[in-house]
C-alpha atoms as a PDB file:
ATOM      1  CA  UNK A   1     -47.704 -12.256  -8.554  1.00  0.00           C
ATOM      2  CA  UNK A   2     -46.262 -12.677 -11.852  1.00  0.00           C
ATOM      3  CA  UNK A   3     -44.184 -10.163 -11.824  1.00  0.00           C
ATOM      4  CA  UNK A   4     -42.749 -11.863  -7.938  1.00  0.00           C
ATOM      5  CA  UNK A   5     -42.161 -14.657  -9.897  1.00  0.00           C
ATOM      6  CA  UNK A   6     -39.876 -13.506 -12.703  1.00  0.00           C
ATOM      7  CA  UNK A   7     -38.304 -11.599 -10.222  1.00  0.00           C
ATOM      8  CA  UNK A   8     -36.736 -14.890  -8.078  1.00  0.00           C
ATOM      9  CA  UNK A   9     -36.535 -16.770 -11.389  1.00  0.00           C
ATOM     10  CA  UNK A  10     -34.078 -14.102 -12.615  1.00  0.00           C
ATOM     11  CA  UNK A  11     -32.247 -13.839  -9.311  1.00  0.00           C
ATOM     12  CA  UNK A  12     -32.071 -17.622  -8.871  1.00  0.00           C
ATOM     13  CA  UNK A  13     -30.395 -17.812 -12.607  1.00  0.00           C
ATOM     14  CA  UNK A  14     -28.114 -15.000 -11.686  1.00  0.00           C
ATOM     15  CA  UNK A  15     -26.769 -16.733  -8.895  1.00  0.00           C
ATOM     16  CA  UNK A  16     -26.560 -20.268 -11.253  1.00  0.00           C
ATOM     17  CA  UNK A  17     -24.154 -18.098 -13.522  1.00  0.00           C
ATOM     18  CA  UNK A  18     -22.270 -16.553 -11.308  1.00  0.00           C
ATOM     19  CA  UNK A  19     -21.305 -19.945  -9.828  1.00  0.00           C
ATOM     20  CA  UNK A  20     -20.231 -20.906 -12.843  1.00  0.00           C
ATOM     21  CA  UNK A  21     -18.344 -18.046 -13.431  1.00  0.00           C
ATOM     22  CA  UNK A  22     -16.760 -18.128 -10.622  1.00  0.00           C
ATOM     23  CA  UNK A  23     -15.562 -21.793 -11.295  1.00  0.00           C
ATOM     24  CA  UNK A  24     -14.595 -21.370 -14.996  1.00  0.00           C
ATOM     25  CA  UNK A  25     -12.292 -18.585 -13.456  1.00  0.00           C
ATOM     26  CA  UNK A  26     -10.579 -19.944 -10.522  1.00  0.00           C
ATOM     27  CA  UNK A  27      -7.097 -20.001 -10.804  1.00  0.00           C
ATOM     28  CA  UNK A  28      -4.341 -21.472  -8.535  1.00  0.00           C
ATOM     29  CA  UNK A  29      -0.743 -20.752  -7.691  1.00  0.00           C
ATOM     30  CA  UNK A  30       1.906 -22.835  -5.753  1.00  0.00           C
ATOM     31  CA  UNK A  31       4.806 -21.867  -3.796  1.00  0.00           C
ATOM     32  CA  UNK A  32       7.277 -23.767  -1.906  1.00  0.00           C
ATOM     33  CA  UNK A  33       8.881 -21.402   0.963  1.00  0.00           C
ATOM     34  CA  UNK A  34      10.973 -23.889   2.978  1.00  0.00           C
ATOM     35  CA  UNK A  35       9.066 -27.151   3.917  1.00  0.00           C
ATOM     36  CA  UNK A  36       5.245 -24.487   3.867  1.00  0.00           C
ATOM     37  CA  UNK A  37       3.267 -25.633   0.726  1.00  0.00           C
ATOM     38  CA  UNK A  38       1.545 -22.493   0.262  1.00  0.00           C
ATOM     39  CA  UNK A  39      -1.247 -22.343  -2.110  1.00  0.00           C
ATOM     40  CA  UNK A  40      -3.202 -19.211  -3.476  1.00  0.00           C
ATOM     41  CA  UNK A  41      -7.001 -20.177  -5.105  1.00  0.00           C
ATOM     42  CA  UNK A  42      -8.343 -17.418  -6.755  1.00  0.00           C
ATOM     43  CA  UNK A  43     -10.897 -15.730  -9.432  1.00  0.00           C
ATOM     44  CA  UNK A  44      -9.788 -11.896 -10.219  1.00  0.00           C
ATOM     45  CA  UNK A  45     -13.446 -11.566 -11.598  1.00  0.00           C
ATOM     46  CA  UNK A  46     -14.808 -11.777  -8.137  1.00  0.00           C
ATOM     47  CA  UNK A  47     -13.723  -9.624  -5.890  1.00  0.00           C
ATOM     48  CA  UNK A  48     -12.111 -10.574  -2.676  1.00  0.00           C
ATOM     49  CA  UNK A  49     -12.400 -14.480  -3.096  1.00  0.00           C
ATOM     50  CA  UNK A  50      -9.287 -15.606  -2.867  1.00  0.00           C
ATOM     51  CA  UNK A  51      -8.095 -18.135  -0.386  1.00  0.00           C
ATOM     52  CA  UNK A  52      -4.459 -18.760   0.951  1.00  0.00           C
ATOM     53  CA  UNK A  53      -4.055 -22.018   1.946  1.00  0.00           C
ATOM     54  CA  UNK A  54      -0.595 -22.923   4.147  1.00  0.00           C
ATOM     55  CA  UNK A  55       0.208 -26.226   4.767  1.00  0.00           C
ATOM     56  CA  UNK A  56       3.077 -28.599   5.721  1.00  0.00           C
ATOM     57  CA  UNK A  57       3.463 -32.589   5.192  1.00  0.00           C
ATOM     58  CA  UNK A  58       0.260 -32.411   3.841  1.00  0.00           C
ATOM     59  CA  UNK A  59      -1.814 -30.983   6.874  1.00  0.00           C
ATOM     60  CA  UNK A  60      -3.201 -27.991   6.504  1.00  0.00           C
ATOM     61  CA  UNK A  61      -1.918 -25.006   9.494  1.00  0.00           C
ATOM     62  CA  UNK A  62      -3.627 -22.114   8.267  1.00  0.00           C
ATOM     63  CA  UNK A  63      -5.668 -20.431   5.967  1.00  0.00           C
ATOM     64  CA  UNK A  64      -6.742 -16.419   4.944  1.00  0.00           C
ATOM     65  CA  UNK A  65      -9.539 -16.280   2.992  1.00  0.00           C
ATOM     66  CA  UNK A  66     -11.704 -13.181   1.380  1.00  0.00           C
ATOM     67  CA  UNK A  67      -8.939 -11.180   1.433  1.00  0.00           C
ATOM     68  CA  UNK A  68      -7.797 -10.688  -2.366  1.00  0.00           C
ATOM     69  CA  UNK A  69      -8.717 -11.290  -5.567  1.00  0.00           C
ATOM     70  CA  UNK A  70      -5.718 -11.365  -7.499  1.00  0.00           C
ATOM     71  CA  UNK A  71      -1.714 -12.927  -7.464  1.00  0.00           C
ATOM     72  CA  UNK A  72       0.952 -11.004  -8.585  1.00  0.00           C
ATOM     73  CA  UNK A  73       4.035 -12.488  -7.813  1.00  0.00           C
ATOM     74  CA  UNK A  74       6.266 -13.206  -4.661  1.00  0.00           C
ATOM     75  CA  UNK A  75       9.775 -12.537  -4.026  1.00  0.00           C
ATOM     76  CA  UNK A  76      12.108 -14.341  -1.942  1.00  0.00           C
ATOM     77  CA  UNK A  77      15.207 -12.561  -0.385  1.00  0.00           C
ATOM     78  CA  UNK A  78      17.288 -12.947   2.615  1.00  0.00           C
ATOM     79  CA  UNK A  79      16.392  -8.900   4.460  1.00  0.00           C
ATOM     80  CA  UNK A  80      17.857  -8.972   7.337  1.00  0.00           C
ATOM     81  CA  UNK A  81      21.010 -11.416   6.672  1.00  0.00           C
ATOM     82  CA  UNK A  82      20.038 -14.092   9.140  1.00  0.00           C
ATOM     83  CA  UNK A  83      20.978 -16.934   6.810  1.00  0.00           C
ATOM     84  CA  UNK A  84      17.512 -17.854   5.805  1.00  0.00           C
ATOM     85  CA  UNK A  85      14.712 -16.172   3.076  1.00  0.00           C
ATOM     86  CA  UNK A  86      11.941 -14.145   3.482  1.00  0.00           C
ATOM     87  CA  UNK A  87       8.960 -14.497   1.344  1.00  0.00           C
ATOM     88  CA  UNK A  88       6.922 -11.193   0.008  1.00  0.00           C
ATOM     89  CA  UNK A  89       3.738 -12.343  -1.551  1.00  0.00           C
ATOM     90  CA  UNK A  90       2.028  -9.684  -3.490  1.00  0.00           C
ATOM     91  CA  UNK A  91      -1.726  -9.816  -3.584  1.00  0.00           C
ATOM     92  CA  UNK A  92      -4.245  -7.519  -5.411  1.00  0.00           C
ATOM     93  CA  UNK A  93      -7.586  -6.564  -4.107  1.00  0.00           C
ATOM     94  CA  UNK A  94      -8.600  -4.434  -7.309  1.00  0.00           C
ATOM     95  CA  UNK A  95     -11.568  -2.681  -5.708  1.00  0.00           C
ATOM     96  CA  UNK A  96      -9.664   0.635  -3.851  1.00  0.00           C
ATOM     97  CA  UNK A  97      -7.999   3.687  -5.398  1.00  0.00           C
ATOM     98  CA  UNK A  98      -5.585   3.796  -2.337  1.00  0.00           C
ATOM     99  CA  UNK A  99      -4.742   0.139  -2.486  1.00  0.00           C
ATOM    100  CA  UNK A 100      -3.107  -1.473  -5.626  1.00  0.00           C
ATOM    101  CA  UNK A 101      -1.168  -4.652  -3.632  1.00  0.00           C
ATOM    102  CA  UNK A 102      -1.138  -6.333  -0.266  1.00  0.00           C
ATOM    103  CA  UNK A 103       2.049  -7.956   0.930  1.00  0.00           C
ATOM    104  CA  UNK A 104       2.052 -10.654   3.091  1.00  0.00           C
ATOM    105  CA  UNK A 105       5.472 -11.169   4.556  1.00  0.00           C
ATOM    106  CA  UNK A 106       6.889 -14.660   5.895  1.00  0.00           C
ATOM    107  CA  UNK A 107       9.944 -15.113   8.167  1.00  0.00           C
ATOM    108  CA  UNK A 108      10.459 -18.941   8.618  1.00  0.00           C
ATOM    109  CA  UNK A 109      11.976 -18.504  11.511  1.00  0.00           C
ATOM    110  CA  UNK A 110       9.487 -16.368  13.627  1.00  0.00           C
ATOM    111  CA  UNK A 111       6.275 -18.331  11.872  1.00  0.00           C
ATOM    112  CA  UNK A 112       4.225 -20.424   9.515  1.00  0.00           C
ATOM    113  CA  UNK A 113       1.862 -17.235   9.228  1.00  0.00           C
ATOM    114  CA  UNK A 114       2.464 -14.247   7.282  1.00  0.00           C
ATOM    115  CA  UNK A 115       4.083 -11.623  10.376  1.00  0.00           C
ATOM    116  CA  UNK A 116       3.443  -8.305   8.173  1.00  0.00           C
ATOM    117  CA  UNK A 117       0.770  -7.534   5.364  1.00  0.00           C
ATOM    118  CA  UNK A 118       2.250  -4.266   3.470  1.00  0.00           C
ATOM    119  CA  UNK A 119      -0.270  -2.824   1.643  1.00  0.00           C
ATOM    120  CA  UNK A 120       1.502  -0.974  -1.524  1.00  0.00           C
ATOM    121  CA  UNK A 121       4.755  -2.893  -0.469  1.00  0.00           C
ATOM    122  CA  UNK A 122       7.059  -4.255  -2.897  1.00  0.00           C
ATOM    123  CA  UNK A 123      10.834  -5.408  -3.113  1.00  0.00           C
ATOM    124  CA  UNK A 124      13.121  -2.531  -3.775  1.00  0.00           C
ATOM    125  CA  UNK A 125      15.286  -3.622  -7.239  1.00  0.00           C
ATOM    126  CA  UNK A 126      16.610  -0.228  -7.388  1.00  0.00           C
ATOM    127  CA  UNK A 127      20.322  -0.685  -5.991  1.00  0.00           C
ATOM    128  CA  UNK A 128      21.847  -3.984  -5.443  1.00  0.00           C
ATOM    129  CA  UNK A 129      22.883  -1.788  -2.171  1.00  0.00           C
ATOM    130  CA  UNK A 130      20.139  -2.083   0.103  1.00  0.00           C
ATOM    131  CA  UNK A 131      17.506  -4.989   0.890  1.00  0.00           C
ATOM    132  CA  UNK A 132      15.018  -3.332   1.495  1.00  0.00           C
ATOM    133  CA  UNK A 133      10.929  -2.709   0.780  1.00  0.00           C
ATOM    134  CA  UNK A 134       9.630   0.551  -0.694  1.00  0.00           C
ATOM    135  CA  UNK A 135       6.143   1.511   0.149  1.00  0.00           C
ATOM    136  CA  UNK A 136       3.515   3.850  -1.757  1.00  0.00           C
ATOM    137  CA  UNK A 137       0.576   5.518  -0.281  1.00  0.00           C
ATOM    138  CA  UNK A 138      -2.111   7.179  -2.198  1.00  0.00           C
ATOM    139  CA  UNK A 139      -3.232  10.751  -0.752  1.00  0.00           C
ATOM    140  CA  UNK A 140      -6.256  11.412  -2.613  1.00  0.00           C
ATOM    141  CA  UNK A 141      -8.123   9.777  -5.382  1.00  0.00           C
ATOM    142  CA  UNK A 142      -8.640  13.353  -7.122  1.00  0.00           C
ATOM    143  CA  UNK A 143      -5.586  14.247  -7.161  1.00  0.00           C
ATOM    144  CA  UNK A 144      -4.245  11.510  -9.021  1.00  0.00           C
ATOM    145  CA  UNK A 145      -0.407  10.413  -8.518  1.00  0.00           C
ATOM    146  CA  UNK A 146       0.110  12.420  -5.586  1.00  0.00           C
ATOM    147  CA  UNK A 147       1.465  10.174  -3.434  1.00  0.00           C
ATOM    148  CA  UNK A 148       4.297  10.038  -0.483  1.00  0.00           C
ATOM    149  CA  UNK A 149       6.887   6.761  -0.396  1.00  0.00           C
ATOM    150  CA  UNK A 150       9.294   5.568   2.392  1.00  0.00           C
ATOM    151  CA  UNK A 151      11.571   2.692   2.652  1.00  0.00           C
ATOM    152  CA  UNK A 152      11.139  -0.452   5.634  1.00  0.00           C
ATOM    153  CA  UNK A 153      14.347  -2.569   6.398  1.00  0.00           C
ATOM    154  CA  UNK A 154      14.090  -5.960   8.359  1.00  0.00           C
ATOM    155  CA  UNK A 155      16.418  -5.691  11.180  1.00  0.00           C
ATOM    156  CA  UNK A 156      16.239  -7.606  14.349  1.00  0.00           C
ATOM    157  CA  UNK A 157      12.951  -9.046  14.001  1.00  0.00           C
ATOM    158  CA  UNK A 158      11.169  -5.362  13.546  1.00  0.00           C
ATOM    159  CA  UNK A 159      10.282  -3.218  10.304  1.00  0.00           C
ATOM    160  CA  UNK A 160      12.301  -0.050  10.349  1.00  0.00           C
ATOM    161  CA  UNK A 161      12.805   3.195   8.711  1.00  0.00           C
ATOM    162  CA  UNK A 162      16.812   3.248   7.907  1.00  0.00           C
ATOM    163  CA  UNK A 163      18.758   6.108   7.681  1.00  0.00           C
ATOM    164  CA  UNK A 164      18.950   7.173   3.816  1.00  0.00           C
ATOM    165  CA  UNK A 165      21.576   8.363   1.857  1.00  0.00           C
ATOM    166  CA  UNK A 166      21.197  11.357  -0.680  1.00  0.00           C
ATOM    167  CA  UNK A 167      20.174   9.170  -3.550  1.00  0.00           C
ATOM    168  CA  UNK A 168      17.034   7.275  -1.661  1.00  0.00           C
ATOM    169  CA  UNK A 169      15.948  10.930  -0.232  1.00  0.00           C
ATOM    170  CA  UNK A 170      16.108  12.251  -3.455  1.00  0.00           C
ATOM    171  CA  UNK A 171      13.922   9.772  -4.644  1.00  0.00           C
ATOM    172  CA  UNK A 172      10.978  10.037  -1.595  1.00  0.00           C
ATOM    173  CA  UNK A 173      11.175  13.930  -2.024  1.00  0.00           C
ATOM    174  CA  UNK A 174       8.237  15.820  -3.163  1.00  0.00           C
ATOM    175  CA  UNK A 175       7.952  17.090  -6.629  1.00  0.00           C
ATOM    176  CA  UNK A 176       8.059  20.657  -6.019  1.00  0.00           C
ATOM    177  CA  UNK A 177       8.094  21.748  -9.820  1.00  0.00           C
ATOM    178  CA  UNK A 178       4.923  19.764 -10.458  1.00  0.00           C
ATOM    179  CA  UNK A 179       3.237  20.795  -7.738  1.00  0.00           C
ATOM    180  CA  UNK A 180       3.628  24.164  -8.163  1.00  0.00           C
ATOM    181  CA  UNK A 181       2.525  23.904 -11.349  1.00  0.00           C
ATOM    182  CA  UNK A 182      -0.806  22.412 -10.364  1.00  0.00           C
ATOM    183  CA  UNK A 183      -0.903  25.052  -7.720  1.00  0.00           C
ATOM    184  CA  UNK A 184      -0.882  27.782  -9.906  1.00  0.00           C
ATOM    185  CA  UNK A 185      -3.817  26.433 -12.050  1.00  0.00           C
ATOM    186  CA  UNK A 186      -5.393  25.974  -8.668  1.00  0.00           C
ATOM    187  CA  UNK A 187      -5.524  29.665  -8.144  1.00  0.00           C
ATOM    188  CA  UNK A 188      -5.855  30.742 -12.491  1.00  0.00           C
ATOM    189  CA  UNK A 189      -9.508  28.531 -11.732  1.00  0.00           C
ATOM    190  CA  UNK A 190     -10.493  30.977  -9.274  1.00  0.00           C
ATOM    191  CA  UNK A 191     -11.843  28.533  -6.080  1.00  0.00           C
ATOM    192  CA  UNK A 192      -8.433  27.524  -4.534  1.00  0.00           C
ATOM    193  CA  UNK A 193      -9.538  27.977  -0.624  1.00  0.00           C
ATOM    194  CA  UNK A 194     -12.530  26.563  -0.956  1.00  0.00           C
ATOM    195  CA  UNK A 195     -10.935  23.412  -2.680  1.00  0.00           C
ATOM    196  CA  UNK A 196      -9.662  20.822  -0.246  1.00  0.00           C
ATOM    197  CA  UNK A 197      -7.449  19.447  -2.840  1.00  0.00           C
ATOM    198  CA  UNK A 198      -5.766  22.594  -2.648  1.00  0.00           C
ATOM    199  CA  UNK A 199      -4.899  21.499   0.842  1.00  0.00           C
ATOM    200  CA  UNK A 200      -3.694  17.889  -0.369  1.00  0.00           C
ATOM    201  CA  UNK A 201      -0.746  19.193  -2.147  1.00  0.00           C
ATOM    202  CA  UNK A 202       0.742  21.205   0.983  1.00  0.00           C
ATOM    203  CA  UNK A 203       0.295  17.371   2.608  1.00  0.00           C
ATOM    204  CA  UNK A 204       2.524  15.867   0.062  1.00  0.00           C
ATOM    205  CA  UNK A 205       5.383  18.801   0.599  1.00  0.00           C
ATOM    206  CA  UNK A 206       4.946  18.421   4.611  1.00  0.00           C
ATOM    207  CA  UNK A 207       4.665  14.286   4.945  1.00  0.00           C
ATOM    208  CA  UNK A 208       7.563  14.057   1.738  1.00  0.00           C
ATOM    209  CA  UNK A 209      10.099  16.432   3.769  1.00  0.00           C
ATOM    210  CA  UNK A 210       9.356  14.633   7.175  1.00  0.00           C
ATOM    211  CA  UNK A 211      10.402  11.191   6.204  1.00  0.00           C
ATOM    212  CA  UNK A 212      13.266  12.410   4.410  1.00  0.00           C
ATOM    213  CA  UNK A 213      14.189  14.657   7.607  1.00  0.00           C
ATOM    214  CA  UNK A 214      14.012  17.878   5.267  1.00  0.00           C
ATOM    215  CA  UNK A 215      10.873  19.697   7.290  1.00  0.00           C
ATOM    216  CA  UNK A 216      12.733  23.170   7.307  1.00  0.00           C
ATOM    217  CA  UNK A 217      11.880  23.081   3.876  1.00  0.00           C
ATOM    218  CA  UNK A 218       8.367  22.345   4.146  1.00  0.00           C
ATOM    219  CA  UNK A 219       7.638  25.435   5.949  1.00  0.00           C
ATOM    220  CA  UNK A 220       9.754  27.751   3.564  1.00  0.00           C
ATOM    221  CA  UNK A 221       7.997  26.314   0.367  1.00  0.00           C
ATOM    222  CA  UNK A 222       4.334  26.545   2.258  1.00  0.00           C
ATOM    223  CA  UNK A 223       5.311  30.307   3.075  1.00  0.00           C
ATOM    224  CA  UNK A 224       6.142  31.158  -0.343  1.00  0.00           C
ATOM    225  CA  UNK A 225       3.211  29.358  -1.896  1.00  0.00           C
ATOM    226  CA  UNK A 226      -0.272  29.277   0.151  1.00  0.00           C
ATOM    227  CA  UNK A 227      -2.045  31.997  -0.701  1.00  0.00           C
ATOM    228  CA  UNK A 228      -4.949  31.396   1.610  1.00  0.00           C
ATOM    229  CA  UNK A 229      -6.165  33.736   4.557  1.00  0.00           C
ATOM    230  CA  UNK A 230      -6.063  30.951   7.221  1.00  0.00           C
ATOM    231  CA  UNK A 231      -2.604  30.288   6.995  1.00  0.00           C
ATOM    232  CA  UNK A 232      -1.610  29.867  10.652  1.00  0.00           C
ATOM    233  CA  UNK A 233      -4.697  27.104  11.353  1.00  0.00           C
ATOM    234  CA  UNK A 234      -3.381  25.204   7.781  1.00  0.00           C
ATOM    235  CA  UNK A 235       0.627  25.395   8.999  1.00  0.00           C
ATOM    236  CA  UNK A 236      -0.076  23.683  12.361  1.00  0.00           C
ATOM    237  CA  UNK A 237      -2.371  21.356  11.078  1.00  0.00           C
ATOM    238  CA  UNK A 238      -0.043  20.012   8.380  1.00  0.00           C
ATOM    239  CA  UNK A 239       2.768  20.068  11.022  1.00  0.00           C
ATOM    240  CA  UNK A 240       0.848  17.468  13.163  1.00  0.00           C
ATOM    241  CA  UNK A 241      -0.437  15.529  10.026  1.00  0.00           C
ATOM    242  CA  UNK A 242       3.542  15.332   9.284  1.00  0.00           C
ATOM    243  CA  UNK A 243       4.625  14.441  12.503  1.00  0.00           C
ATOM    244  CA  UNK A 244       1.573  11.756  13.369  1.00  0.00           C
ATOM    245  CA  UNK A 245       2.201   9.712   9.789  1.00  0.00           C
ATOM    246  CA  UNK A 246       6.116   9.943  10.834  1.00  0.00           C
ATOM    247  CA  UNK A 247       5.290   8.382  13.606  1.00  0.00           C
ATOM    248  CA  UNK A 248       2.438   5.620  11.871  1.00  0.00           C
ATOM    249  CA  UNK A 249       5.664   4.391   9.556  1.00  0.00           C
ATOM    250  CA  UNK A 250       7.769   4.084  11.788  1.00  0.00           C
ATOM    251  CA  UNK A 251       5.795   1.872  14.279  1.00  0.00           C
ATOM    252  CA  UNK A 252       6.488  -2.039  13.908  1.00  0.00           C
ATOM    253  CA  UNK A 253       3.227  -3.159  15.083  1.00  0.00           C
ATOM    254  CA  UNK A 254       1.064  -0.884  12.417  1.00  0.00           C
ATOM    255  CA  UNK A 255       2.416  -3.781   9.820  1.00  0.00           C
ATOM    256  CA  UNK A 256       1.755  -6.520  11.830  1.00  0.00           C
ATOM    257  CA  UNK A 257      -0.648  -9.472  10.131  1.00  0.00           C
END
C-alpha cells in the first residue's frame, strides 16, 4: 500500500512540474501575411505542442495544433509572379531522423489555410534566377547524409517539378565519388549482401539520376559496381523504386495541407 502511494504521489508531482515547465517555456511568434494575424505558441521542450493560431479582425478562422514543437523562420516571396506573396513558414518537429522542418505554405489568394505543408522544404537563395523551393529527403537513418533533393516551382496554382538547367542538375546529382568510396568499405568489411544499407546507396544513384533525367547512368554505374549475385531482382526493383518516387514528387496533391 505504501509503496501505491508513493507511486501516485510521484506521478501526480511529475505532472505539477511538467506544467510548469511547459509554461515557463512557451514561446510566441507573430506574423502579419496580408490582413491574417497568424500566431505560433510554442514550447520546443515538449514535443509536438505547438499551436498555430490564424485569425483576421480579431476573430479567430483557424487553428493547427500538436503539430510542431519548434519556429524557425518564414519567408515571404512572390513564386509564381501573380502580384501578391506567398508565405513559407518553417516549423520543426525535432523528434524524426527523416524530418528536420515542416513548411506550411500560404497563397492569399487561394486561402486563409496553409494549401501545402513541405516537409524538408525551404526557400531556394541559391540564384537570384529561379523562385523556387528545394526539398531534402532522408533515405536512411544509418546511412547518415545520404539523401536525394529536387526542386518545386509554383505555377498556375500547382507545385511542379521545372525543367533544370545544368547547374541545378548538377547540384541534385548523386555523389558518385563518395559513394563509391563507402561501397568499397562495404565489401573490405566482408557482409555487403547481407547488409541492406548496401542496397540504400544503389537507391540514391537510381532516385538522384531520375529526377535529374540522367537514368542511363544509373544502370551503367550499378553494372560496374554491385557485386551481389541477385543482380537482376536488385536492378528492377530500384528501377520501379526510381520511377514510383518520380512520380510521388511530381504529384500536386501529395503536398497538399
Amino acid at each position: 500500500m505504501i509503496k501505491k502511494y508513493i507511486v501516485f504521489t510521484t506521478a501526480i508531482l511529475g505532472l505539477i512540474i511538467s506544467v510548469n515547465c511547459q509554461g515557463d517555456n512557451i514561446k510566441t511568434k507573430s506574423i502579419r501575411y496580408y490582413d491574417l494575424d497568424i500566431k505560433l505558441s510554442y514550447n520546443p521542450k515538449n514535443f509536438f505542442t505547438g499551436v498555430i493560431s490564424i485569425s483576421k479582425n480579431g476573430a479567430e478562422l483557424y487553428s493547427i495544433d500538436s503539430t510542431f514543437s519548434d519556429y524557425i523562420g518564414h519567408d515571404e516571396m512572390d513564386l509564381n509572379s501573380d502580384g501578391s506573396k506567398e508565405l513559407l513558414l518553417y516549423c520543426s518537429g525535432g523528434a524524426s531522423p527523416y524530418i528536420f522542418q515542416d513548411l506550411y505554405f500560404f497563397d492569399i489568394k487561394r486561402s486563409e489555410k496553409p494549401v501545402y505543408m513541405i516537409q524538408n522544404g525551404y526557400l531556394d537563395t541559391t540564384t537570384s534566377k529561379h523562385r523556387r523551393i528545394l526539398v531534402n529527403q532522408r533515405l536512411s537513418p544509418a546511412v547518415m547524409g545520404l539523401w536525394y533533393s529536387w526542386f518545386l516551382e509554383y505555377k498556375d496554382n500547382k507545385l511542379v517539378l521545372p525543367k533544370l538547367d545544368k547547374k541545378s542538375k548538377n547540384q541534385l546529382a548523386p555523389d558518385l565519388k563518395s559513394i563509391t568510396e563507402n561501397l568499397d568499405v562495404y565489401f573490405k568489411n566482408g557482409d555487403a549482401c547481407d547488409d541492406y544499407n548496401y542496397k540504400v546507396f544503389f537507391e540514391n544513384v537510381f532516385i538522384c539520376n531520375k529526377i535529374t533525367g540522367n537514368d542511363e547512368d544509373s544502370e551503367e554505374y550499378f553494372y560496374k559496381n554491385y557485386k551481389c549475385d541477385n543482380k537482376l531482382e536488385t536492378l528492377e526493383y530500384l528501377i520501379k523504386l526510381a520511377n514510383d518516387t518520380y512520380s510521388y514528387l511530381k504529384d500536386d496533391k501529395n503536398y497538399l495541407y
